[in-house]
C-alpha atoms as a PDB file:
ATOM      1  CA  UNK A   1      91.891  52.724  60.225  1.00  0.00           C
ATOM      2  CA  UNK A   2      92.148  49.222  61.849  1.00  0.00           C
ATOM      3  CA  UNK A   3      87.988  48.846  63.275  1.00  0.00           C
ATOM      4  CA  UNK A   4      87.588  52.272  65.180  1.00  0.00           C
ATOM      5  CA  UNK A   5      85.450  55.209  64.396  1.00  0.00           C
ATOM      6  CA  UNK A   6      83.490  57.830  65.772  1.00  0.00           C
ATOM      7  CA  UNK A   7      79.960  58.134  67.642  1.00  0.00           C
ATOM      8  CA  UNK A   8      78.595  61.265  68.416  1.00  0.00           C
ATOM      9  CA  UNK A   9      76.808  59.627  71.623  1.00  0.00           C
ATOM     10  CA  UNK A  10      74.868  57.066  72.234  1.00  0.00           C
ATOM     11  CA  UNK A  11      71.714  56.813  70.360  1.00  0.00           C
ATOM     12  CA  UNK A  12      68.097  56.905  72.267  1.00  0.00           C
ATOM     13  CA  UNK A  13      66.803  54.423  69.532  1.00  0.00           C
ATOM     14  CA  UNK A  14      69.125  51.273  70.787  1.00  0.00           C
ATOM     15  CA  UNK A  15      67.095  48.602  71.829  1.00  0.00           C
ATOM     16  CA  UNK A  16      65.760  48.549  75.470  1.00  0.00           C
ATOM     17  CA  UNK A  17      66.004  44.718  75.988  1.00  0.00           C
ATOM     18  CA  UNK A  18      69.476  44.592  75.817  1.00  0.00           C
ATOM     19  CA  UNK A  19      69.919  46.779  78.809  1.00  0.00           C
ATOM     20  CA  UNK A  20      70.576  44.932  81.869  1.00  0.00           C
ATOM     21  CA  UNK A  21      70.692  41.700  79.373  1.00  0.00           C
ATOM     22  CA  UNK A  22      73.873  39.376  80.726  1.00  0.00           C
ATOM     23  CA  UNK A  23      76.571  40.062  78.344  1.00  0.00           C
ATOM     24  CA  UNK A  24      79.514  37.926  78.187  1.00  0.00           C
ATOM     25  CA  UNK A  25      82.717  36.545  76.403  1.00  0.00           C
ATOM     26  CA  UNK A  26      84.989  33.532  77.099  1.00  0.00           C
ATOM     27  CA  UNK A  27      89.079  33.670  77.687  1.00  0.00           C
ATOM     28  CA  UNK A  28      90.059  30.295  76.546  1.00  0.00           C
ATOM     29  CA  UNK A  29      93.199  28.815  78.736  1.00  0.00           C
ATOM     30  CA  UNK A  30      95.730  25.928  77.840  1.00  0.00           C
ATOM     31  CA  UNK A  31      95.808  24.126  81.686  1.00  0.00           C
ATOM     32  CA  UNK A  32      93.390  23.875  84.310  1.00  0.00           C
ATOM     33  CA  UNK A  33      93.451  26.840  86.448  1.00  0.00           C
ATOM     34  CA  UNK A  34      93.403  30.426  86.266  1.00  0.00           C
ATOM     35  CA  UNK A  35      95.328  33.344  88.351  1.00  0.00           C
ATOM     36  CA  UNK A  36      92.672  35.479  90.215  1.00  0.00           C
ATOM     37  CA  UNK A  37      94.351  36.790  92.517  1.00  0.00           C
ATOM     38  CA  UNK A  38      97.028  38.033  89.943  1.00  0.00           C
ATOM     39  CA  UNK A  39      93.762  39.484  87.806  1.00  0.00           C
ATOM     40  CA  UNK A  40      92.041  40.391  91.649  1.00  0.00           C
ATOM     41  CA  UNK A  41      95.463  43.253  91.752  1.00  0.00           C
ATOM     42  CA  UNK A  42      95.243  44.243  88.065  1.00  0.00           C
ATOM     43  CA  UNK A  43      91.740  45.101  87.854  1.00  0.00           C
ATOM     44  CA  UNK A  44      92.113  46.889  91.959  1.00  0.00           C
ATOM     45  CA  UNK A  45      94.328  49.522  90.301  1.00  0.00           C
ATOM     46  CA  UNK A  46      92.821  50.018  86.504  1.00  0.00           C
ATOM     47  CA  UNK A  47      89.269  51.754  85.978  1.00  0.00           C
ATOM     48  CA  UNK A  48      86.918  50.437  83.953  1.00  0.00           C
ATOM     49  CA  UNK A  49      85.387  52.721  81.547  1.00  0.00           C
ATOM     50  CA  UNK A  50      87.019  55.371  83.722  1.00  0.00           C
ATOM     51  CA  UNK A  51      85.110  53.918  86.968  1.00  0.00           C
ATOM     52  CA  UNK A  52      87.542  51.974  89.008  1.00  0.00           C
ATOM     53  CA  UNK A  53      85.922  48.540  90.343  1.00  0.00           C
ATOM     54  CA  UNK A  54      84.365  48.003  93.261  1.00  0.00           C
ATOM     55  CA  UNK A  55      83.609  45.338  95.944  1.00  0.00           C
ATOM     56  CA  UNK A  56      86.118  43.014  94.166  1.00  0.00           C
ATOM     57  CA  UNK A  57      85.486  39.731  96.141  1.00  0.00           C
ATOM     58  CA  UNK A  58      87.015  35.594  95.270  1.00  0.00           C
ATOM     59  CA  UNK A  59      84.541  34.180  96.681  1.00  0.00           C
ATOM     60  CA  UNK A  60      84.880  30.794  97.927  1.00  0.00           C
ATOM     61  CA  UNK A  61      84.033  28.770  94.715  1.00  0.00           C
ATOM     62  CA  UNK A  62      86.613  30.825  92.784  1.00  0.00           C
ATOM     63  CA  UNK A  63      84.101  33.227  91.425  1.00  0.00           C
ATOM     64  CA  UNK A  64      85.586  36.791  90.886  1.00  0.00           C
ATOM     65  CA  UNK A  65      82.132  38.792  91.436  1.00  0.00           C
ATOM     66  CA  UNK A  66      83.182  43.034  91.565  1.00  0.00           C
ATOM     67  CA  UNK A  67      81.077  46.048  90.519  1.00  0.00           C
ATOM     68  CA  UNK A  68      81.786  48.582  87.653  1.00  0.00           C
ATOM     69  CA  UNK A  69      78.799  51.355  88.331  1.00  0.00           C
ATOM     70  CA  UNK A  70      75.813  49.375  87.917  1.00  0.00           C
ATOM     71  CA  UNK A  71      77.496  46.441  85.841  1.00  0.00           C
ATOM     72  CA  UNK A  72      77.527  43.052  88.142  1.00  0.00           C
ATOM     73  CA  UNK A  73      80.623  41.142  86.916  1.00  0.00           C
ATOM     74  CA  UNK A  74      80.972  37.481  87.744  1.00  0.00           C
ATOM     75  CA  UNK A  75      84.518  35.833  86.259  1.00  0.00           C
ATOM     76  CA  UNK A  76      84.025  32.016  87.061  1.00  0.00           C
ATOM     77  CA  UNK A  77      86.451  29.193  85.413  1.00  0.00           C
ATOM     78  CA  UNK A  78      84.950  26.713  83.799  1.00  0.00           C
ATOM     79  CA  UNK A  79      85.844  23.290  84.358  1.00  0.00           C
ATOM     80  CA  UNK A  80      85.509  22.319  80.609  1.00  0.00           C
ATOM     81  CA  UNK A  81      86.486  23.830  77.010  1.00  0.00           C
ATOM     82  CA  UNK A  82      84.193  26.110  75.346  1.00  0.00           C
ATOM     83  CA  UNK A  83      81.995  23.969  73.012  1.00  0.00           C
ATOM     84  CA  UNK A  84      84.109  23.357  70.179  1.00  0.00           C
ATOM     85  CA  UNK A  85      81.257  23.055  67.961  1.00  0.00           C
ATOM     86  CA  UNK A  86      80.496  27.150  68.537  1.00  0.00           C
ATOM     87  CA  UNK A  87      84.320  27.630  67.757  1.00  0.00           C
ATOM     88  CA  UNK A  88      85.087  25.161  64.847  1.00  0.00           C
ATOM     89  CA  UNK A  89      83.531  27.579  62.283  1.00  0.00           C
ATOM     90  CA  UNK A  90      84.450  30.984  63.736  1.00  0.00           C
ATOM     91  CA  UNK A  91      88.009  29.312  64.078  1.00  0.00           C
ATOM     92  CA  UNK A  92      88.465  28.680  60.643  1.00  0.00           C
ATOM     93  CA  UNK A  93      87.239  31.617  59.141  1.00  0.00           C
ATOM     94  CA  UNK A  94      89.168  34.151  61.958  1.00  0.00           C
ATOM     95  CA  UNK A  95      91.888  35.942  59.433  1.00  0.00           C
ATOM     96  CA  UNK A  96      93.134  38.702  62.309  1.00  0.00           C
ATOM     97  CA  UNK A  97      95.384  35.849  63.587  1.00  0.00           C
ATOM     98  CA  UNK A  98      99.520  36.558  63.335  1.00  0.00           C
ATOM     99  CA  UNK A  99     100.779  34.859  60.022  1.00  0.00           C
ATOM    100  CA  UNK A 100     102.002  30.939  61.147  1.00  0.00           C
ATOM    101  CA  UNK A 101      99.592  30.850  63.805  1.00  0.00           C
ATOM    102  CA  UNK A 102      95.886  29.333  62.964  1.00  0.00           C
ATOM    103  CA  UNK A 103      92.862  30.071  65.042  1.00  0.00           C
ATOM    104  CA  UNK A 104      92.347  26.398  65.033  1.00  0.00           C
ATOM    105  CA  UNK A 105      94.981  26.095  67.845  1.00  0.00           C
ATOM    106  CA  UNK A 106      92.497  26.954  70.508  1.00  0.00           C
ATOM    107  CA  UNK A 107      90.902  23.602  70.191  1.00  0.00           C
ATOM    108  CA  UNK A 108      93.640  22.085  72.355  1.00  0.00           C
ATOM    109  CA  UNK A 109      92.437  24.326  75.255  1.00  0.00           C
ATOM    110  CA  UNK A 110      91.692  23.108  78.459  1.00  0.00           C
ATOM    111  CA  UNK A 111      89.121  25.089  80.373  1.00  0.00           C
ATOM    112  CA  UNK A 112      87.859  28.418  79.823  1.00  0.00           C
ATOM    113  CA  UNK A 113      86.985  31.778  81.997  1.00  0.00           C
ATOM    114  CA  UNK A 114      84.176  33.176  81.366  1.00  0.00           C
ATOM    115  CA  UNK A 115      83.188  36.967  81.785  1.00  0.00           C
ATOM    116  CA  UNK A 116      79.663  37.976  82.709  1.00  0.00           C
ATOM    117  CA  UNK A 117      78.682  40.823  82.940  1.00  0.00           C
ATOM    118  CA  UNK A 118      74.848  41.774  84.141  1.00  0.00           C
ATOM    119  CA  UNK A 119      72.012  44.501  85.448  1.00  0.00           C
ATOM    120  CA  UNK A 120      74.086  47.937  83.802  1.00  0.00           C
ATOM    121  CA  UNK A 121      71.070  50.095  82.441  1.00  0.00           C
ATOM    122  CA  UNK A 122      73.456  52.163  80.100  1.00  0.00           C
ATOM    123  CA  UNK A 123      74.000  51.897  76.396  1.00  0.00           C
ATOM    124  CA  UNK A 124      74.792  48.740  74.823  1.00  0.00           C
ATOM    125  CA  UNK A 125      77.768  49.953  73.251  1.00  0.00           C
ATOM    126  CA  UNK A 126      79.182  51.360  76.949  1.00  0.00           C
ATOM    127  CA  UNK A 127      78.283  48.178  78.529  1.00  0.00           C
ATOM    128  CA  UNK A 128      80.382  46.062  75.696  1.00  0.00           C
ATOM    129  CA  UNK A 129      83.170  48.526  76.412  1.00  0.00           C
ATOM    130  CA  UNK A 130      83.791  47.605  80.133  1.00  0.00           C
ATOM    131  CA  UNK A 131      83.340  43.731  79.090  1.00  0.00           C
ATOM    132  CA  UNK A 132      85.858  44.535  76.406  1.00  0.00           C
ATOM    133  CA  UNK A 133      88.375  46.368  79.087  1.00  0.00           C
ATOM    134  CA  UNK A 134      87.684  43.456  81.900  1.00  0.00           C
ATOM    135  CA  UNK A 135      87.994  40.791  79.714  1.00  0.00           C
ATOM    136  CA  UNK A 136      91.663  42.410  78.041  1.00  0.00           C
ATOM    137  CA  UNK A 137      92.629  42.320  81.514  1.00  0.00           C
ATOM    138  CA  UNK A 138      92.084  38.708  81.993  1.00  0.00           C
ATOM    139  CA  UNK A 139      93.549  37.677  78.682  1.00  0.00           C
ATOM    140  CA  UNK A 140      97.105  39.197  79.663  1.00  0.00           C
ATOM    141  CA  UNK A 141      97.548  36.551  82.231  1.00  0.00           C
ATOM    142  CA  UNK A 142      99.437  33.321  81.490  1.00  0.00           C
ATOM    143  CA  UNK A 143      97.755  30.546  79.645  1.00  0.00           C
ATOM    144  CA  UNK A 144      95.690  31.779  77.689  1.00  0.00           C
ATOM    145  CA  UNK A 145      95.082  30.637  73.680  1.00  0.00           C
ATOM    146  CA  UNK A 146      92.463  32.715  72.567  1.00  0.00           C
ATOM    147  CA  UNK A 147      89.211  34.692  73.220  1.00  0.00           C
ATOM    148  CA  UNK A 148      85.681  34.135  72.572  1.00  0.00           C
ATOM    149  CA  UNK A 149      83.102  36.739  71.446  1.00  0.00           C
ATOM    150  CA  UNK A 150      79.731  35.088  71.556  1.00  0.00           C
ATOM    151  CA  UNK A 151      77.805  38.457  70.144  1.00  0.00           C
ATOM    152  CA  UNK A 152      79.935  38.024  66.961  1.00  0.00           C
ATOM    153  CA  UNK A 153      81.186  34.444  67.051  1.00  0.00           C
ATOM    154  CA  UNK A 154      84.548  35.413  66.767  1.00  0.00           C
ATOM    155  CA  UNK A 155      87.658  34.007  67.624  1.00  0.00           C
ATOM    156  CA  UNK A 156      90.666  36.656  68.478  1.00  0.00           C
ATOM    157  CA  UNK A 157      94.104  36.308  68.946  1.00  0.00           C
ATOM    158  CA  UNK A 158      94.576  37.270  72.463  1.00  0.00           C
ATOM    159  CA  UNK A 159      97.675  40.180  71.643  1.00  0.00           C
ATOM    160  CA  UNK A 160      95.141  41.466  69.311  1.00  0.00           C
ATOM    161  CA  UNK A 161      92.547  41.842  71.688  1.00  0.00           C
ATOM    162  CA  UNK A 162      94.643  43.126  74.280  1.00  0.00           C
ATOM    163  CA  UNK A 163      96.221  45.651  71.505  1.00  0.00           C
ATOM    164  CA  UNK A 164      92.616  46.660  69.951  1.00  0.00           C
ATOM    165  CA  UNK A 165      90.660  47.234  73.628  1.00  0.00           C
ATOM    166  CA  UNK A 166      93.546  50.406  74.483  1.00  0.00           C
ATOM    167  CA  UNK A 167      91.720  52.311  72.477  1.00  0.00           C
ATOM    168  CA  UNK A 168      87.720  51.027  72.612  1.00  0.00           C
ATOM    169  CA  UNK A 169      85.497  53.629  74.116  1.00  0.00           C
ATOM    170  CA  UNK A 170      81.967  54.540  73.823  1.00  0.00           C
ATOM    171  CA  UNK A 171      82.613  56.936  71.005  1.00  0.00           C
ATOM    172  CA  UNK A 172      85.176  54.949  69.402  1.00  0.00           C
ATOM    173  CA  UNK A 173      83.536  50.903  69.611  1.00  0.00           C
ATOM    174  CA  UNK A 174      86.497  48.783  68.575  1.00  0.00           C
ATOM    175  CA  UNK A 175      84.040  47.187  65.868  1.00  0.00           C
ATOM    176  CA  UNK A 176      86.352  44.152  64.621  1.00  0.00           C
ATOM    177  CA  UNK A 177      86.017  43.028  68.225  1.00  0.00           C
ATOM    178  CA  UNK A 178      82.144  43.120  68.351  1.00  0.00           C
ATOM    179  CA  UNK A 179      81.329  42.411  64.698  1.00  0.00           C
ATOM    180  CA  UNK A 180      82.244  39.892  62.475  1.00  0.00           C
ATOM    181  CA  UNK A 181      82.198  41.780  58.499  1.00  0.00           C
ATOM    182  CA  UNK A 182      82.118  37.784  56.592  1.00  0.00           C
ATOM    183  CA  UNK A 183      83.253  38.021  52.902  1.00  0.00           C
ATOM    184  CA  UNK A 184      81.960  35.669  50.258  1.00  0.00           C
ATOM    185  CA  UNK A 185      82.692  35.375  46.675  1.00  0.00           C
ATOM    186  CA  UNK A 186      79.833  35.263  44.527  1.00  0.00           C
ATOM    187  CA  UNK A 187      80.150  33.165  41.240  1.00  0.00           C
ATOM    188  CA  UNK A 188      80.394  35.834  38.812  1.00  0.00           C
ATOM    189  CA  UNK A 189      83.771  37.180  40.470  1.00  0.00           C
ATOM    190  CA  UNK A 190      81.714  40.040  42.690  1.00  0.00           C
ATOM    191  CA  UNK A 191      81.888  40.473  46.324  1.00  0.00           C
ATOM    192  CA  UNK A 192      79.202  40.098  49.127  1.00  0.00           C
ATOM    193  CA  UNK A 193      79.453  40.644  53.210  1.00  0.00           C
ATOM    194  CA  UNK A 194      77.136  40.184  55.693  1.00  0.00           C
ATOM    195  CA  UNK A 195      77.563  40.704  59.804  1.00  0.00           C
ATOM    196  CA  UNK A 196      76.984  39.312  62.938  1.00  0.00           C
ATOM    197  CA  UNK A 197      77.441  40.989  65.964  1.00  0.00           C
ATOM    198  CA  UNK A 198      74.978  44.672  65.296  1.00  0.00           C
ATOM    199  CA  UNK A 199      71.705  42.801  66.625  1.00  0.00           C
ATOM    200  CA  UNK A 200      73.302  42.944  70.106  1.00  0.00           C
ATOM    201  CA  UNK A 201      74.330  46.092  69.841  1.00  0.00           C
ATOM    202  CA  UNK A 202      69.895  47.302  68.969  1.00  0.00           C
ATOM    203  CA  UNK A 203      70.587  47.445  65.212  1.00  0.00           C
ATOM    204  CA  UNK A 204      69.587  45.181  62.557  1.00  0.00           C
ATOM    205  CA  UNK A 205      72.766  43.279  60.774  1.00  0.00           C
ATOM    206  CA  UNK A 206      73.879  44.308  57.151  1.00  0.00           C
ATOM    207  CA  UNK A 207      73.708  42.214  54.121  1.00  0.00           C
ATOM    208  CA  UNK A 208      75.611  43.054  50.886  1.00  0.00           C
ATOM    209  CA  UNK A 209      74.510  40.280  48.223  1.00  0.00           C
ATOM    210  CA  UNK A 210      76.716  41.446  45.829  1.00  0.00           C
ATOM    211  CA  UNK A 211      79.476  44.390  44.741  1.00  0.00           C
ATOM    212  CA  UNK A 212      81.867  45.154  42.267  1.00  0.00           C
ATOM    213  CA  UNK A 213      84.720  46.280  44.956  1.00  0.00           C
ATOM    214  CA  UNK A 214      88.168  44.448  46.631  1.00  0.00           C
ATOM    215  CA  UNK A 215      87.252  42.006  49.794  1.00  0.00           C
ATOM    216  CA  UNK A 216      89.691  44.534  51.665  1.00  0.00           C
ATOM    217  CA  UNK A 217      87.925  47.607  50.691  1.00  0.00           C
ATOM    218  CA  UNK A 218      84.400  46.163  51.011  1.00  0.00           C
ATOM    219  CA  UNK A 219      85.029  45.364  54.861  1.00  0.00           C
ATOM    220  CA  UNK A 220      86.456  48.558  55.350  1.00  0.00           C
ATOM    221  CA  UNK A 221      83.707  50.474  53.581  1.00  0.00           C
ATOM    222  CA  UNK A 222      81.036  48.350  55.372  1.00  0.00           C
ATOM    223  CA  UNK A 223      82.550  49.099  58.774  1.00  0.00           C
ATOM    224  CA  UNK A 224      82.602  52.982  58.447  1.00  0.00           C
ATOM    225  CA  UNK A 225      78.672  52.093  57.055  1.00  0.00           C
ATOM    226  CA  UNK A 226      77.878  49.909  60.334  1.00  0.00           C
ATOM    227  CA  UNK A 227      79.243  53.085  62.414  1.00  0.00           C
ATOM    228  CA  UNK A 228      77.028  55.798  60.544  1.00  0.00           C
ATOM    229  CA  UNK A 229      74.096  53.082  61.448  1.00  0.00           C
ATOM    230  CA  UNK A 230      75.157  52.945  65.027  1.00  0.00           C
ATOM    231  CA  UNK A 231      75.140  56.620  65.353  1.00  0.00           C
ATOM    232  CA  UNK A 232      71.926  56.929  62.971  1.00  0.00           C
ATOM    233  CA  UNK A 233      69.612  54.428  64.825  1.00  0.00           C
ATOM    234  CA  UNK A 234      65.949  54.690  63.479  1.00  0.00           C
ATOM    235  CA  UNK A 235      66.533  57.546  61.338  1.00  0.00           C
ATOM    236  CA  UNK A 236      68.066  54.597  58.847  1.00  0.00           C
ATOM    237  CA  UNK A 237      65.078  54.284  56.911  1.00  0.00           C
ATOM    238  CA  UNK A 238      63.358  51.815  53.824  1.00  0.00           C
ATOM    239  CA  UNK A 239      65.109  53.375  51.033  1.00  0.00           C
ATOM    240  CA  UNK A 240      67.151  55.820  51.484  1.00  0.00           C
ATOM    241  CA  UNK A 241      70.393  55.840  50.074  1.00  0.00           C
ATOM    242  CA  UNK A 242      73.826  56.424  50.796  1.00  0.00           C
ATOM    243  CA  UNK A 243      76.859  57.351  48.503  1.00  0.00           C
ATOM    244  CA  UNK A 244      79.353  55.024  48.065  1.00  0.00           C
ATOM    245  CA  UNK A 245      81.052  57.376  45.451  1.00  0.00           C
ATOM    246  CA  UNK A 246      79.639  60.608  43.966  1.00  0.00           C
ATOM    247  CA  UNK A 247      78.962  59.023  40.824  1.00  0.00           C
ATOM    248  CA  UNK A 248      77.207  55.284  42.854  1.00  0.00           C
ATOM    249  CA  UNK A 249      74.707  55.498  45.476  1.00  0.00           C
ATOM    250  CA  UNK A 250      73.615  52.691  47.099  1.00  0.00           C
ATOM    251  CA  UNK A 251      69.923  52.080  48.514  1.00  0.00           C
ATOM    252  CA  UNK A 252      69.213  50.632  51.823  1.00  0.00           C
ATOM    253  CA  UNK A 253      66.615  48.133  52.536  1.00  0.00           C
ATOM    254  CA  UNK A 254      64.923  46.614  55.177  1.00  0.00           C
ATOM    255  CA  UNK A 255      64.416  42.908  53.775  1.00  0.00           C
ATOM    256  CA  UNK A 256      64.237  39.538  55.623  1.00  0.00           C
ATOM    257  CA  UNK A 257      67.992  37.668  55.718  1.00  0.00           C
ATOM    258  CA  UNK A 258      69.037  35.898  52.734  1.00  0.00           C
ATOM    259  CA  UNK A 259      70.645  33.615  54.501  1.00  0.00           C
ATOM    260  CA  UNK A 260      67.564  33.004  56.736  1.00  0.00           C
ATOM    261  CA  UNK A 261      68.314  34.799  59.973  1.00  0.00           C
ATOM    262  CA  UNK A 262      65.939  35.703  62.311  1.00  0.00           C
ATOM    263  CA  UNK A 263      64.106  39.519  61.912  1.00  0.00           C
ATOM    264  CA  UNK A 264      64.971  42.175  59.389  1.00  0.00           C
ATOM    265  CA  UNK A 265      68.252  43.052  58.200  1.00  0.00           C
ATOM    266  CA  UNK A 266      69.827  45.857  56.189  1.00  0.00           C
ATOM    267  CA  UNK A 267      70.436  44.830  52.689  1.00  0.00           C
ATOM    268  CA  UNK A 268      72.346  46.945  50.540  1.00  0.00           C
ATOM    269  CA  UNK A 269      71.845  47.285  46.748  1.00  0.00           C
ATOM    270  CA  UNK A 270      74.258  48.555  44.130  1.00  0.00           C
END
């Protein structure tokens, strides 16, 4: 499994204020300007989450403004690079970059598109899907180094991307996209994780402080974890537990971030 799994549907308990909420990610490009019209023709004969876009308008400032159901999307280039000082840290800790090739090489961009989208009512999860499908379009043009995920503060390679959004749908989130699962080492030789990148999504981010299991196998055991949650919602309560093995269970609770982030998070306990 390479960051896809299975929802049932999408969950009544995700939270309401992200509905409608702009949503957005950044294609970062090596010159100074970008192709619309070239990305105008793509996106006239793709659909979008299986609706196919509508009023797709360059307006006179070079914003690309175009309809997906409900979903406003406004693709404007920016006359600037992307604050390196949000990309310096997600940059160096990025690992799904192509041996040889550091995320770090992004820094030389120039300017940098940047993908709104705005006003859709549905889930969270459907509304990251079309941003994930518009923005894969825009990152197989020419010139571009890298893209931005702001939800997750995550830097991706842009082949990966492009590779990784074929198969994102609402049932099957491409969750290395959205989420960023961060390893750590504690000192005594055990593991830890924590996320960024549920909160957007309605649910609260997971914190492992500490596990006797392979970085490898800990992100892929906390991923299929962070899709039972997605599908679960509320019904995630203050203690329950989970089975990690038949022989360990581990107990979920609601606690405050160790690493001081705002609201509650998941913490899980060996």
């Amino acid at each position: 499994m390479f960051g896809f799994g299975k929802r049932k549907q999408a969950g009544a308990t995700r939270a309401e204020g992200t509905r409608g909420d702009p949503v957005i990610s950044a294609v970062l490009m090596q010159g100074t300007t970008f192709p619309f019209d070239a990305l105008q023709q793509r996106l006239s004969n793709f659909a979008i989450v299986g609706t196919k876009p509508s009023g797709l308008q360059l307006e006179k400032d070079g914003i690309l403004t175009f309809n997906v159901g409900d979903e406003l999307f406004a693709l404007a280039l920016m006359p600037a690079p992307y604050p390196w000082s949000d990309l310096e840290g997600p940059c160096h800790t990025s690992w799904m970059w192509p041996p040889g090739t550091s995320a770090t090489s992004v820094k030389a961009h120039k300017t940098h598109l940047l993908v709104t989208a705005v006003g859709g009512k549905s889930d969270p999860i459907a509304r990251r899907v079309a941003l994930t499908q518009v923005t894969a379009h825009a990152a197989q043009l020419p010139g571009v180094m890298g893209v931005y995920w702001p939800d997750a503060t995550m830097v991706h390679f842009p082949k990966i991307f492009i590779e990784m959004s074929k198969a994102a749908s609402v049932e099957a989130p491409p969750m290395y996209l959205w989420v960023d699962f961060r390893i750590f080492r504690n000192a005594d030789g055990t593991s830890g994780l924590f996320t960024t990148g549920l909160a957007p999504m309605g649910q609260m981010e997971i914190e492992i402080p500490r596990i006797d299991m392979p970085p490898g196998e800990l992100r892929e055991w906390a991923i299929n974890i962070a899709y039972y949650f997605l599908e679960q919602g509320d019904k995630v309560k203050d203690g329950h537990t989970i089975g990690m093995t038949a022989e360990q269970q581990i107990r979920i609770r609601h606690r405050p971030s160790q690493f001081d982030r705002p609201g509650t998070v998941i913490r899980l306990e060996a």
